[in-house]
PDB file of N, CA and C in Angstrom:
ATOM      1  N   UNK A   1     132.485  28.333 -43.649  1.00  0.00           N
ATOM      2  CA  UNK A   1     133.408  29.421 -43.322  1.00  0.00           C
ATOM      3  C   UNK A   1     134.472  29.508 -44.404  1.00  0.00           C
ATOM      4  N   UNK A   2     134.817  30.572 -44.810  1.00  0.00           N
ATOM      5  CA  UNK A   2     135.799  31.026 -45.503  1.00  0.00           C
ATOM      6  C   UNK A   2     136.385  32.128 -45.483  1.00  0.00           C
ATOM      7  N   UNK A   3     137.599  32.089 -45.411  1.00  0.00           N
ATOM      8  CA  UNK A   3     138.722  33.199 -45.526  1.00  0.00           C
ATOM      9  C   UNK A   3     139.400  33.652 -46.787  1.00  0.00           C
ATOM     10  N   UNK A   4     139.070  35.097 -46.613  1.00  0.00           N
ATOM     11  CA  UNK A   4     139.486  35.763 -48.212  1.00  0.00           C
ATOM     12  C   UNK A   4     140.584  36.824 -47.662  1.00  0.00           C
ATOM     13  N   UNK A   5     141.773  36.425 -47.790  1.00  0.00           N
ATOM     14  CA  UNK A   5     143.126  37.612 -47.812  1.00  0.00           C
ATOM     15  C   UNK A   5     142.882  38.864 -49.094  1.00  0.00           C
ATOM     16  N   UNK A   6     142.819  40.234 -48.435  1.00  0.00           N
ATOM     17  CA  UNK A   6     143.192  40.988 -49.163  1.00  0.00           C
ATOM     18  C   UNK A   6     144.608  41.596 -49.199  1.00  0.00           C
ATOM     19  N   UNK A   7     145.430  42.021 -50.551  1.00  0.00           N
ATOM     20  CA  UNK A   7     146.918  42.135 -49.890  1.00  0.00           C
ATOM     21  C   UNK A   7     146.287  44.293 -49.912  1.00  0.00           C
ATOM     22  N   UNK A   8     146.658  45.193 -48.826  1.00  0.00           N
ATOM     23  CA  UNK A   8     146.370  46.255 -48.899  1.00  0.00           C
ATOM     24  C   UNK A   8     147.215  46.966 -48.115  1.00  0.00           C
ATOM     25  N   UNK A   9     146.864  48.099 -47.683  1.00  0.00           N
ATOM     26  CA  UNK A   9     147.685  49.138 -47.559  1.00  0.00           C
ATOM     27  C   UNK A   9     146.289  49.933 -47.150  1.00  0.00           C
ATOM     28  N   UNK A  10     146.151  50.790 -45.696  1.00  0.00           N
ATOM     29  CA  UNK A  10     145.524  51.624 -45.190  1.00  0.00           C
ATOM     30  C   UNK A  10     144.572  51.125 -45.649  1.00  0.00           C
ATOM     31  N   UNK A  11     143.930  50.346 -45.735  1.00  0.00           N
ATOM     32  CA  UNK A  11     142.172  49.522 -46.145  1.00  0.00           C
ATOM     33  C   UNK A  11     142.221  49.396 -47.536  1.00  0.00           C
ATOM     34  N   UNK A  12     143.468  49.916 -48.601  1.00  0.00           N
ATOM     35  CA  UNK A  12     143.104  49.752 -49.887  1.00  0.00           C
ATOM     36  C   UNK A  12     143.193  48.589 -50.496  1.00  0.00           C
ATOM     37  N   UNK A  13     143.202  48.128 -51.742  1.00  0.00           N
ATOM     38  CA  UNK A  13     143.821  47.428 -52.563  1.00  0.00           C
ATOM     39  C   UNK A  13     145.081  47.608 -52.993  1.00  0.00           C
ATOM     40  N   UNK A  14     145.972  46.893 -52.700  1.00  0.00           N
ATOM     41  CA  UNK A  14     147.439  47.601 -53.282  1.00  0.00           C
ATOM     42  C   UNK A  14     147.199  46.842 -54.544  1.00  0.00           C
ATOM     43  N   UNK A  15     148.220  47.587 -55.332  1.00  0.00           N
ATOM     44  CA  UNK A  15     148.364  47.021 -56.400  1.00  0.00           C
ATOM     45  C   UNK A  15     149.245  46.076 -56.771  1.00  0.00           C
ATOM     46  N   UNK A  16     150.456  45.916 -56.208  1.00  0.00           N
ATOM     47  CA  UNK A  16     151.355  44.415 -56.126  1.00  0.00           C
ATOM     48  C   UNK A  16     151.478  43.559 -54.950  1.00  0.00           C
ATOM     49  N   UNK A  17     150.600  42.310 -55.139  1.00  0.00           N
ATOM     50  CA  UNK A  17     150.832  41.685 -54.155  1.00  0.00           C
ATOM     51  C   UNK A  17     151.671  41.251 -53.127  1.00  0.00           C
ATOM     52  N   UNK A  18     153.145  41.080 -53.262  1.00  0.00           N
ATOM     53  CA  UNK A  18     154.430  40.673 -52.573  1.00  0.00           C
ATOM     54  C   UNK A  18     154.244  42.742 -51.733  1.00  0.00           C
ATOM     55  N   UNK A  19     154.253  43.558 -52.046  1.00  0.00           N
ATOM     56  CA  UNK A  19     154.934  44.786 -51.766  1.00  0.00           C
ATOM     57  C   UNK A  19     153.612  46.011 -50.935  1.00  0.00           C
ATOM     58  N   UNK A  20     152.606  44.399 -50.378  1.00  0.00           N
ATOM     59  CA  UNK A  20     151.628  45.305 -49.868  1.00  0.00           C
ATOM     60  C   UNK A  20     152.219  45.572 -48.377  1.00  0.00           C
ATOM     61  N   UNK A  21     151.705  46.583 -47.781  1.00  0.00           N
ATOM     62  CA  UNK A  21     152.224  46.905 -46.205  1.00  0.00           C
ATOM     63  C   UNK A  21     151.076  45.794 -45.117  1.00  0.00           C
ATOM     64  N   UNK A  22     150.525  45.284 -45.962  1.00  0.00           N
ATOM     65  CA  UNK A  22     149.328  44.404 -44.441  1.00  0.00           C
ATOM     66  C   UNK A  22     148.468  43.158 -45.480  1.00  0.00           C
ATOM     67  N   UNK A  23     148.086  42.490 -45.205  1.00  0.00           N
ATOM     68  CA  UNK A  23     147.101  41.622 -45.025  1.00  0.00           C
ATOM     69  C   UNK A  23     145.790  41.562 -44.606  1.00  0.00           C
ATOM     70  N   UNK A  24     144.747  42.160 -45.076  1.00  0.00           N
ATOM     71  CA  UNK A  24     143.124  42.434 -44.231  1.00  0.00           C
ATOM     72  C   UNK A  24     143.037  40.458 -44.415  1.00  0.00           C
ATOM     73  N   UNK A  25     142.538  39.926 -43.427  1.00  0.00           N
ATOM     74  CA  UNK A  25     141.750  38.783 -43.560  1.00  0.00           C
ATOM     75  C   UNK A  25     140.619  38.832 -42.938  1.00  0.00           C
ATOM     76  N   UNK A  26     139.837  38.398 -44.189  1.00  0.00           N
ATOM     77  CA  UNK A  26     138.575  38.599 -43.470  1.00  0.00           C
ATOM     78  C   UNK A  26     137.618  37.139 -43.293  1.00  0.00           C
ATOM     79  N   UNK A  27     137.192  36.908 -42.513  1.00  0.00           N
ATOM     80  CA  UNK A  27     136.087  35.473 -42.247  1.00  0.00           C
ATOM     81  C   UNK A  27     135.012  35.555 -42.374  1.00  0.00           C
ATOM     82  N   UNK A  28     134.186  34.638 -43.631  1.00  0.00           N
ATOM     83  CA  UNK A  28     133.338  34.882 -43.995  1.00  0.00           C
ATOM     84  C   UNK A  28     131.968  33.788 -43.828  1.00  0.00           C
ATOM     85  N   UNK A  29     130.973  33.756 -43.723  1.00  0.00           N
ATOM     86  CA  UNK A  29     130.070  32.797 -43.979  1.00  0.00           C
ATOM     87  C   UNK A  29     128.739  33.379 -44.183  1.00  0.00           C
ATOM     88  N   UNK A  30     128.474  32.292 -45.004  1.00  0.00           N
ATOM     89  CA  UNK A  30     127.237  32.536 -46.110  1.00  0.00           C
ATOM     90  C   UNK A  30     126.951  34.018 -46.398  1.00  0.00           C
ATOM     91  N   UNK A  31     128.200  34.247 -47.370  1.00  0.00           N
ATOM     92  CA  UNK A  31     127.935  35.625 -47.709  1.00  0.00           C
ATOM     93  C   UNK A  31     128.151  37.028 -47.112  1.00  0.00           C
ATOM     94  N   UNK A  32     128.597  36.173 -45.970  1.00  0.00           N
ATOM     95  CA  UNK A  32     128.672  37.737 -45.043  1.00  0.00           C
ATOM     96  C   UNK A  32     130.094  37.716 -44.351  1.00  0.00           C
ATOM     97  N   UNK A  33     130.840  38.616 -43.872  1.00  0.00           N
ATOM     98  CA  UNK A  33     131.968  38.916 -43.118  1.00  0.00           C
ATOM     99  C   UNK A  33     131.272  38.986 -41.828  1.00  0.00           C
ATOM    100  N   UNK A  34     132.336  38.088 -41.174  1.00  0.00           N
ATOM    101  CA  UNK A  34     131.723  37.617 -39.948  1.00  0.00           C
ATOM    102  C   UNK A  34     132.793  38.544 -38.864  1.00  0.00           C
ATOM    103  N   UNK A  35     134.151  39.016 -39.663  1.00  0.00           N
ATOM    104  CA  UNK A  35     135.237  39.408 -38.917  1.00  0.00           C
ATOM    105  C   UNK A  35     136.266  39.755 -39.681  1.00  0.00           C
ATOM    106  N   UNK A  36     137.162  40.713 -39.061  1.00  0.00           N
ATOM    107  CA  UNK A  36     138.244  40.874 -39.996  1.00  0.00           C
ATOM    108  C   UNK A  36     139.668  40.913 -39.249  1.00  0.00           C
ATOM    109  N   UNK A  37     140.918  40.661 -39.228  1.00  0.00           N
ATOM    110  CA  UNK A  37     141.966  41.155 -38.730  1.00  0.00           C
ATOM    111  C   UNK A  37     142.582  41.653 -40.049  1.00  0.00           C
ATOM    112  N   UNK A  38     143.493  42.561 -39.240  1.00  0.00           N
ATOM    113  CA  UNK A  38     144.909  42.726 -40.073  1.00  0.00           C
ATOM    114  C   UNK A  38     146.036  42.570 -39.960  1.00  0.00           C
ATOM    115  N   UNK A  39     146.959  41.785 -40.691  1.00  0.00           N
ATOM    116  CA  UNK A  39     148.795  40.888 -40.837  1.00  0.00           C
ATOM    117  C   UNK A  39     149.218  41.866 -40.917  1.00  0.00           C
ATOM    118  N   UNK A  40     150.215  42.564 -40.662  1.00  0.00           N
ATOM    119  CA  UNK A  40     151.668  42.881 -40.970  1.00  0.00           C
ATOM    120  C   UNK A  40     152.389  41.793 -42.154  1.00  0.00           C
ATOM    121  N   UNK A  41     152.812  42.280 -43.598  1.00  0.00           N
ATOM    122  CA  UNK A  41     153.501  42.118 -44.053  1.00  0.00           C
ATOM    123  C   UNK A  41     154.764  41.440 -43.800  1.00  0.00           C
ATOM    124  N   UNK A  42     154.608  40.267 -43.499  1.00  0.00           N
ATOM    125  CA  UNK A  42     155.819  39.543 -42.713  1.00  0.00           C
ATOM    126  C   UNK A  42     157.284  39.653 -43.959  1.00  0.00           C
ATOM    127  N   UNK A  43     156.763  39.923 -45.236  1.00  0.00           N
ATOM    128  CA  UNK A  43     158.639  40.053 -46.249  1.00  0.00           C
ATOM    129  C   UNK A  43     158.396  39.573 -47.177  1.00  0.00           C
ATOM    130  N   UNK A  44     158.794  39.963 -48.526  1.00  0.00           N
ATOM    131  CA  UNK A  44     158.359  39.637 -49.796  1.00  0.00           C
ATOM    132  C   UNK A  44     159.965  38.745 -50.110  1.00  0.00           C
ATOM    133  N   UNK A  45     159.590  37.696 -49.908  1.00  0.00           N
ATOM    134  CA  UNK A  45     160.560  36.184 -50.512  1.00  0.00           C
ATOM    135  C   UNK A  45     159.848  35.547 -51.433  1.00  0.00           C
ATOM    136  N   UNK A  46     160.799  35.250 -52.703  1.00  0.00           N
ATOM    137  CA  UNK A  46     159.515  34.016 -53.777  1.00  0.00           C
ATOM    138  C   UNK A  46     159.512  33.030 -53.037  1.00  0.00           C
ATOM    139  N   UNK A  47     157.881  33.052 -52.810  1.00  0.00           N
ATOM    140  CA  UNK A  47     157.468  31.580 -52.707  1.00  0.00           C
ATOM    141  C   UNK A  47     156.576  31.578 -51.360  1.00  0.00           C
ATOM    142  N   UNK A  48     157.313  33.155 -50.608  1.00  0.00           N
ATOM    143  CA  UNK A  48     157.020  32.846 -48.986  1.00  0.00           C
ATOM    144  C   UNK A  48     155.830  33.227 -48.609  1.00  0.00           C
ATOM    145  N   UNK A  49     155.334  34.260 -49.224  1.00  0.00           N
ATOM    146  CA  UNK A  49     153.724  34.494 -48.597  1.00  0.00           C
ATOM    147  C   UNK A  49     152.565  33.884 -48.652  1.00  0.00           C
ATOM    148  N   UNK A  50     152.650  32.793 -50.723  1.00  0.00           N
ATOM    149  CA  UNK A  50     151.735  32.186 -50.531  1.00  0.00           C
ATOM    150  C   UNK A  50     151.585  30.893 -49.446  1.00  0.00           C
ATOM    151  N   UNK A  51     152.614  30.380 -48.875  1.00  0.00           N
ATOM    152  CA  UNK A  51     152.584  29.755 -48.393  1.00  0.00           C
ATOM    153  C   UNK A  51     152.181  29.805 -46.583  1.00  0.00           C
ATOM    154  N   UNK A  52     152.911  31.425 -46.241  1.00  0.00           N
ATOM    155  CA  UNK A  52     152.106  32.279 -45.146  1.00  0.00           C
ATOM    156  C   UNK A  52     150.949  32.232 -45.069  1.00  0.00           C
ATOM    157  N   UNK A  53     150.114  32.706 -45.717  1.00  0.00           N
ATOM    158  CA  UNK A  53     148.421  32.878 -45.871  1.00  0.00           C
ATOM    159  C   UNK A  53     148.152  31.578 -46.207  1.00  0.00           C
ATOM    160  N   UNK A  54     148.522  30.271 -46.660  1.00  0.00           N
ATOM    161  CA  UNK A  54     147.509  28.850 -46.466  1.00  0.00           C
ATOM    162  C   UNK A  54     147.604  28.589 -45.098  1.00  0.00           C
ATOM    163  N   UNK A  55     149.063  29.218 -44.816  1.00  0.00           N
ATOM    164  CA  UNK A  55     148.999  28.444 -43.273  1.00  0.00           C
ATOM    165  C   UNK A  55     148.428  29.077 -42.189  1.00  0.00           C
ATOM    166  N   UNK A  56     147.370  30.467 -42.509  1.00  0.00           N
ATOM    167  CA  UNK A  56     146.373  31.279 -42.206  1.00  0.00           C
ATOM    168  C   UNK A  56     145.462  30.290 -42.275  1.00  0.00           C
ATOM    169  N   UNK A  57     144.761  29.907 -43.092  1.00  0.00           N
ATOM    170  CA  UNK A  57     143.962  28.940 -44.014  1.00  0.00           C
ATOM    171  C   UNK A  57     143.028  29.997 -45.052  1.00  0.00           C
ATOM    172  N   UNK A  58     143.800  30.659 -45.598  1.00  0.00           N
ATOM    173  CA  UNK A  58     142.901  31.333 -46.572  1.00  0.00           C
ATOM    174  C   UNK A  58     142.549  30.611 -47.370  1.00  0.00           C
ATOM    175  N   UNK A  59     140.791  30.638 -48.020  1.00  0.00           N
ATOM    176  CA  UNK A  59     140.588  30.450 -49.196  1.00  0.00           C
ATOM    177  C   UNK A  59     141.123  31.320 -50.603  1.00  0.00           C
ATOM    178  N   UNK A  60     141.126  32.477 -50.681  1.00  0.00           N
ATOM    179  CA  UNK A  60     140.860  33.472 -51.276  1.00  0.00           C
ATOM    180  C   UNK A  60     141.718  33.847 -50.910  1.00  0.00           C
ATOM    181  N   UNK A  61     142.721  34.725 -52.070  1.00  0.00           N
ATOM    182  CA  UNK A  61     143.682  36.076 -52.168  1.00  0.00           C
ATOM    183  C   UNK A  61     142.818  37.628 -53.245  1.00  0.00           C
ATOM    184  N   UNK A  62     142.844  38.304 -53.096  1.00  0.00           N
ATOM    185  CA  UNK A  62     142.372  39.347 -54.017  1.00  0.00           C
ATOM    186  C   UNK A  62     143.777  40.343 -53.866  1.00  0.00           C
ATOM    187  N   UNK A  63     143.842  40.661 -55.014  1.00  0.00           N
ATOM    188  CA  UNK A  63     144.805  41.677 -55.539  1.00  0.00           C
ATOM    189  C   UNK A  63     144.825  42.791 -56.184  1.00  0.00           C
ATOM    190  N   UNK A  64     145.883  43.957 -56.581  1.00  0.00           N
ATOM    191  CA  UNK A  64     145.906  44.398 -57.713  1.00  0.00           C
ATOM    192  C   UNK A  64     146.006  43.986 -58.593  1.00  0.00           C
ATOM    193  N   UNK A  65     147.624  43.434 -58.721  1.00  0.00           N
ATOM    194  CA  UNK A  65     148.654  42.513 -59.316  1.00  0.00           C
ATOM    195  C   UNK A  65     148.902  41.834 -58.672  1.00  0.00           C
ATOM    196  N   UNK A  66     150.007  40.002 -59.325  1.00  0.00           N
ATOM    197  CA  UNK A  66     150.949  39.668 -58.602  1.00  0.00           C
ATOM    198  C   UNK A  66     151.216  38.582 -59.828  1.00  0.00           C
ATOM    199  N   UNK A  67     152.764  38.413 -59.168  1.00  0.00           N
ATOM    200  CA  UNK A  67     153.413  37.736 -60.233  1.00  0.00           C
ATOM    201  C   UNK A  67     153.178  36.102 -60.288  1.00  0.00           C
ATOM    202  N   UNK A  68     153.317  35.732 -61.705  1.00  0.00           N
ATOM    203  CA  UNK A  68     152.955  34.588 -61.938  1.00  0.00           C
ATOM    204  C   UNK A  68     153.118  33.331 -61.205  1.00  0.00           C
ATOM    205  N   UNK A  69     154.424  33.154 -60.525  1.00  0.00           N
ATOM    206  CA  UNK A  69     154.981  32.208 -59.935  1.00  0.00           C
ATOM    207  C   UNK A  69     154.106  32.249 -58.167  1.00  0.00           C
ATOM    208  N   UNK A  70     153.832  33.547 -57.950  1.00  0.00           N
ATOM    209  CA  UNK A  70     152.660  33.532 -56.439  1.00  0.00           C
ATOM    210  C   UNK A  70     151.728  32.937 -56.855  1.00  0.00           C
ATOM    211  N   UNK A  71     151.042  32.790 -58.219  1.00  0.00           N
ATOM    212  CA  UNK A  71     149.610  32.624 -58.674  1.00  0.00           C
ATOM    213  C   UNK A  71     149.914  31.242 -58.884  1.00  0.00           C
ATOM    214  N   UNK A  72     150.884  30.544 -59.127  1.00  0.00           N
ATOM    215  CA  UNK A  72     151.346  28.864 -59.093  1.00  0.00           C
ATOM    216  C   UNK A  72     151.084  28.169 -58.217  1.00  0.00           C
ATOM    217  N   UNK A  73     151.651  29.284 -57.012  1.00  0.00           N
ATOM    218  CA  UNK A  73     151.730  28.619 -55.713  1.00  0.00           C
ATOM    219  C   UNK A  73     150.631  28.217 -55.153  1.00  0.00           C
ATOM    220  N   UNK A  74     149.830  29.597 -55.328  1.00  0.00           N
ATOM    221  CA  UNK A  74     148.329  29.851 -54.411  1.00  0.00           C
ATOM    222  C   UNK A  74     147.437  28.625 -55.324  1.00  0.00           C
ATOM    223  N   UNK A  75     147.513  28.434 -56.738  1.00  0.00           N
ATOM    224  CA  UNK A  75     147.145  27.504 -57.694  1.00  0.00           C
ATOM    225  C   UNK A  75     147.007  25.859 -57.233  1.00  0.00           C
ATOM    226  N   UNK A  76     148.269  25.906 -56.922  1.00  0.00           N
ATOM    227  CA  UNK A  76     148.833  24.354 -56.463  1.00  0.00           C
ATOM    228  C   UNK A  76     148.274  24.162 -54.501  1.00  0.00           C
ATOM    229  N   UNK A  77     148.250  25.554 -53.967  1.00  0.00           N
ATOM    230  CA  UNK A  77     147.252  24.871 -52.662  1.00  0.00           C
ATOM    231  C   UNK A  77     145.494  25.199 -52.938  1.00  0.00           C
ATOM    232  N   UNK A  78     145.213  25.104 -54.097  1.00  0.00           N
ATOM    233  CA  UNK A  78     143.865  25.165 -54.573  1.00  0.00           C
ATOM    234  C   UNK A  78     143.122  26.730 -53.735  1.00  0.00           C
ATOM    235  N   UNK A  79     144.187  27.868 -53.761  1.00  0.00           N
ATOM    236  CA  UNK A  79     143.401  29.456 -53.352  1.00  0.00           C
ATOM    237  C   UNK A  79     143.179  29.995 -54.277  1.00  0.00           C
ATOM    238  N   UNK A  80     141.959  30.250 -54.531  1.00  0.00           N
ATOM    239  CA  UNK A  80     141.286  31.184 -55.928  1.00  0.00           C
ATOM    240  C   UNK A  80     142.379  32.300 -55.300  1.00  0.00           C
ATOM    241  N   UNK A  81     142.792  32.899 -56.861  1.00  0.00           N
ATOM    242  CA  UNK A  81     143.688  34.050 -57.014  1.00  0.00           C
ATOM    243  C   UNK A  81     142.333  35.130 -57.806  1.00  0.00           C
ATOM    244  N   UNK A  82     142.509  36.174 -56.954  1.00  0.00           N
ATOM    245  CA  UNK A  82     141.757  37.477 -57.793  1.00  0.00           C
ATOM    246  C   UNK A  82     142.630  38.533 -58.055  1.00  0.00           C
ATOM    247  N   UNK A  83     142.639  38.736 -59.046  1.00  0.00           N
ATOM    248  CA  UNK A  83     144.336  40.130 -59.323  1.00  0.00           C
ATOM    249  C   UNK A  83     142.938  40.936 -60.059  1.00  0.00           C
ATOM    250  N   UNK A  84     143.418  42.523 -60.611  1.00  0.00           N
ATOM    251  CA  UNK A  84     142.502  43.124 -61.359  1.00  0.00           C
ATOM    252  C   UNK A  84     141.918  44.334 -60.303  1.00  0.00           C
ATOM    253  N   UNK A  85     142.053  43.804 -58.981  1.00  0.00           N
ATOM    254  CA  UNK A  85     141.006  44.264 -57.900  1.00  0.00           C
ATOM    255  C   UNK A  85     141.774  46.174 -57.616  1.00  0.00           C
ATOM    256  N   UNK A  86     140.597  46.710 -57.114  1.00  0.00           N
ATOM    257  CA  UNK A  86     141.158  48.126 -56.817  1.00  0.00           C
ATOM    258  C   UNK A  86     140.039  48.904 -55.680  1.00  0.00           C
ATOM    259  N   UNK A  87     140.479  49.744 -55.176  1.00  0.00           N
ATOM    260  CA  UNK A  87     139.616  50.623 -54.041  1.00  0.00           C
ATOM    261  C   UNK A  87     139.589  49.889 -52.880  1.00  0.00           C
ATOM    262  N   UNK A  88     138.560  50.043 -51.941  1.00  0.00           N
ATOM    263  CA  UNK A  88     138.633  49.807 -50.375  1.00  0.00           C
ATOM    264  C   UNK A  88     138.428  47.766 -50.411  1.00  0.00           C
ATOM    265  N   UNK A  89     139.102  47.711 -49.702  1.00  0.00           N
ATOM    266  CA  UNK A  89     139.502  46.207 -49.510  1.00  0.00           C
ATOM    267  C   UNK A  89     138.212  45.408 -48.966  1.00  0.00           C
ATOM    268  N   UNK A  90     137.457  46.248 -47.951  1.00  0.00           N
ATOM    269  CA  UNK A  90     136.714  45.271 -47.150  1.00  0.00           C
ATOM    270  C   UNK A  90     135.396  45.494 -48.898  1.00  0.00           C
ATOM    271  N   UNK A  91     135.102  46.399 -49.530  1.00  0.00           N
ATOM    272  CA  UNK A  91     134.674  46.615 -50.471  1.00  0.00           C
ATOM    273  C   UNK A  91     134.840  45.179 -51.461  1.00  0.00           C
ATOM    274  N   UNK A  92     135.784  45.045 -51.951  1.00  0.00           N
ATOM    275  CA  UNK A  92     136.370  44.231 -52.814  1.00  0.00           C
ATOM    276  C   UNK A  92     135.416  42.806 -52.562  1.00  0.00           C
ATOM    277  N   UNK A  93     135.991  43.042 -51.142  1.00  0.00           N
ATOM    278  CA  UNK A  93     135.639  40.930 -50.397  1.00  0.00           C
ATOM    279  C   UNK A  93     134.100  41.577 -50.542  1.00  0.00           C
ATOM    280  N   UNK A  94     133.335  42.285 -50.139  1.00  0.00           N
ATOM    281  CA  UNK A  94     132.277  42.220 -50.503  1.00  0.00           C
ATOM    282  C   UNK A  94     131.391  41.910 -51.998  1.00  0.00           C
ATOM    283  N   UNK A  95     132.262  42.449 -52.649  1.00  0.00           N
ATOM    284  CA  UNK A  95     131.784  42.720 -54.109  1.00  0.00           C
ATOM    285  C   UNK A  95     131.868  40.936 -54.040  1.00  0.00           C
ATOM    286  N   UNK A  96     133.156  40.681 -54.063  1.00  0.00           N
ATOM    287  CA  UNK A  96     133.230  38.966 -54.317  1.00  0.00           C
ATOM    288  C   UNK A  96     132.674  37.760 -54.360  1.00  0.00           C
ATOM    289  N   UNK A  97     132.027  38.185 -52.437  1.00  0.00           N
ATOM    290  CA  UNK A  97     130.638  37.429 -51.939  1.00  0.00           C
ATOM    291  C   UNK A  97     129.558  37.885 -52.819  1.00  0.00           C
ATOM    292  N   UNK A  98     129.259  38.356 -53.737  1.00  0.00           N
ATOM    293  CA  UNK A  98     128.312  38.927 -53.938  1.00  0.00           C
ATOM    294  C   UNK A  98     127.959  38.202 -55.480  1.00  0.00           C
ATOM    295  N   UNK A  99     129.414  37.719 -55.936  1.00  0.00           N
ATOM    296  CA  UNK A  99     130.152  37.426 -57.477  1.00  0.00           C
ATOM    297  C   UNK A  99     130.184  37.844 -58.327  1.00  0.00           C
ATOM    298  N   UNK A 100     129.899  39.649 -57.818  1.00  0.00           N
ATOM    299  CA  UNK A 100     130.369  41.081 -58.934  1.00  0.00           C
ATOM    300  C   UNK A 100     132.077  41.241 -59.176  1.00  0.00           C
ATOM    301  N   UNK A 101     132.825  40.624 -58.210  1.00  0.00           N
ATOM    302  CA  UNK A 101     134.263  40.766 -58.537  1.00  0.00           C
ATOM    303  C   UNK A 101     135.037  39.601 -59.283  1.00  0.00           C
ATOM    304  N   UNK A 102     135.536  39.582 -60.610  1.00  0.00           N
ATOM    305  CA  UNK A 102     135.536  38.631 -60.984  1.00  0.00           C
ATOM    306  C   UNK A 102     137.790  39.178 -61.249  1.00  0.00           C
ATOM    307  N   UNK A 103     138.432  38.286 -61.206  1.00  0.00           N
ATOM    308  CA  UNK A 103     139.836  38.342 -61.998  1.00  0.00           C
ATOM    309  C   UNK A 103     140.334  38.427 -63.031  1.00  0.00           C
ATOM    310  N   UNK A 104     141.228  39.544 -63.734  1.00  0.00           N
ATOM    311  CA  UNK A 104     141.294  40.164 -64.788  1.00  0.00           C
ATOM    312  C   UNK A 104     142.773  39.354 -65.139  1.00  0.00           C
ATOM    313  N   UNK A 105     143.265  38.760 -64.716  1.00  0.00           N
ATOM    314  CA  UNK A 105     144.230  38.345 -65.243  1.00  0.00           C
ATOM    315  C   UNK A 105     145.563  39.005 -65.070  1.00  0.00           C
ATOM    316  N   UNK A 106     145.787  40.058 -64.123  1.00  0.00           N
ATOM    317  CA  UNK A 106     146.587  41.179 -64.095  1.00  0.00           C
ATOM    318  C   UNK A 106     147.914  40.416 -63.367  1.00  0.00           C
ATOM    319  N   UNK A 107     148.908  40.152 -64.656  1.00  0.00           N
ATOM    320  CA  UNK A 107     149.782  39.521 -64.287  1.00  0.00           C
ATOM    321  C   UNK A 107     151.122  40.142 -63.546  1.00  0.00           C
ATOM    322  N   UNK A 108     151.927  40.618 -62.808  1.00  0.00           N
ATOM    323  CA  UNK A 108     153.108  41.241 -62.710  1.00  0.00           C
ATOM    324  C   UNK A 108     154.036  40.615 -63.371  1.00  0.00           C
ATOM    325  N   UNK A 109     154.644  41.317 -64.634  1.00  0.00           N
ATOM    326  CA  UNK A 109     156.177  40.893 -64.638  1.00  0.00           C
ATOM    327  C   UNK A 109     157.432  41.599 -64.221  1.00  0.00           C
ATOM    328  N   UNK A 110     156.917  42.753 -63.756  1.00  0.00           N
ATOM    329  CA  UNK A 110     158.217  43.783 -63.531  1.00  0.00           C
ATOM    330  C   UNK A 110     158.482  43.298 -62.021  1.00  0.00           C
ATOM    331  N   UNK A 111     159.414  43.402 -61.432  1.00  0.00           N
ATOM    332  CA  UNK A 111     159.576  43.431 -60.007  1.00  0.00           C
ATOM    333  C   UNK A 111     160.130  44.474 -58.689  1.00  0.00           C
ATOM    334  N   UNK A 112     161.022  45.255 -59.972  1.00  0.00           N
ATOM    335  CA  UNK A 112     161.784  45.806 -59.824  1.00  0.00           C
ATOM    336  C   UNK A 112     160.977  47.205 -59.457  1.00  0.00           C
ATOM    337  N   UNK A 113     160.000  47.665 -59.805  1.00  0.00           N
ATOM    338  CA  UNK A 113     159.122  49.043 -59.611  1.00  0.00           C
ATOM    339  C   UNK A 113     158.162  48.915 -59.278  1.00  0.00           C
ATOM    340  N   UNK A 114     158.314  49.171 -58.020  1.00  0.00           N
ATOM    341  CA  UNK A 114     157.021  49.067 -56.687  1.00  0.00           C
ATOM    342  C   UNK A 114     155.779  50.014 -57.521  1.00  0.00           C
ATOM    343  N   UNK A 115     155.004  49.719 -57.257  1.00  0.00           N
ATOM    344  CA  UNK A 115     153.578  50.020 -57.794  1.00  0.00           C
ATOM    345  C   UNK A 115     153.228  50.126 -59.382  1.00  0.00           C
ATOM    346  N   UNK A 116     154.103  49.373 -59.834  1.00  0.00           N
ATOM    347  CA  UNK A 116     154.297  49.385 -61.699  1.00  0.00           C
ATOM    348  C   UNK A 116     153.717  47.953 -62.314  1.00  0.00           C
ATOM    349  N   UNK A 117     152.681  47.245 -62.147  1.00  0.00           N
ATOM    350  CA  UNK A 117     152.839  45.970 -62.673  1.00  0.00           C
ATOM    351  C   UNK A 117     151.847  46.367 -63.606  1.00  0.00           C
ATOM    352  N   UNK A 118     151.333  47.402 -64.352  1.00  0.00           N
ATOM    353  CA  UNK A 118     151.017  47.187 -66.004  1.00  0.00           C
ATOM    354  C   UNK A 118     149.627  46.989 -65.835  1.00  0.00           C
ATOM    355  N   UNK A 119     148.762  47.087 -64.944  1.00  0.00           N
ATOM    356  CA  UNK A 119     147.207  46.709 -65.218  1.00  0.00           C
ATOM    357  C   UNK A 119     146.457  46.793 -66.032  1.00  0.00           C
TER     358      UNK A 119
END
């Protein structure tokens, strides 16, 4: 079993992780989505979400963007980070299982301009 957080907005991919409106989590095994809920955006604090979603037990984050210091965090509780990601969310986690979705490196440094992190 494994859990892959998408950060999104109306089923999408948002593009900055901290400034998405929801959380799709989806549960997966051998390849397949077994289930999905969706989080409410509990508040974009450094430091606070990655630590929200381990205590989900996500394996997996997929993203647009997100800034370096989330990608530390998620790093240091051993959650593959996917940034790069775009279009329908449950899409994405599929592509993933599949290991057509791979991470582009799409770092945020701006913070300050909601949907601006430079892809």
């Amino acid at each position: 079993m494994m859990k892959i957080a998408v950060a999104s907005d109306n089923g999408m991919v948002t593009e900055h992780f901290g400034h998405c409106r929801s959380f799709m989590i989806f549960d997966t095994e051998n390849s397949q989505i077994m289930k999905s809920e969706t989080i409410a955006n509990p508040g974009h604090r450094p430091g606070f979400l990655p630590n929200f979603l381990n205590d989900k037990g996500v394996n997996v984050i997929i993203s647009g963007g997100m800034g370096a210091g989330a990608i530390d965090i998620f790093n240091e509780k051993n959650i593959e980070v996917i940034v790069g990601a775009r279009g329908n969310a449950e899409a994405a986690v599929t592509a993933y299982l599949q290991g057509a979705l791979k991470s582009t490196g799409s770092v945020c440094h701006e913070h300050q301009h909601f949907g601006d992190c430079g892809n």
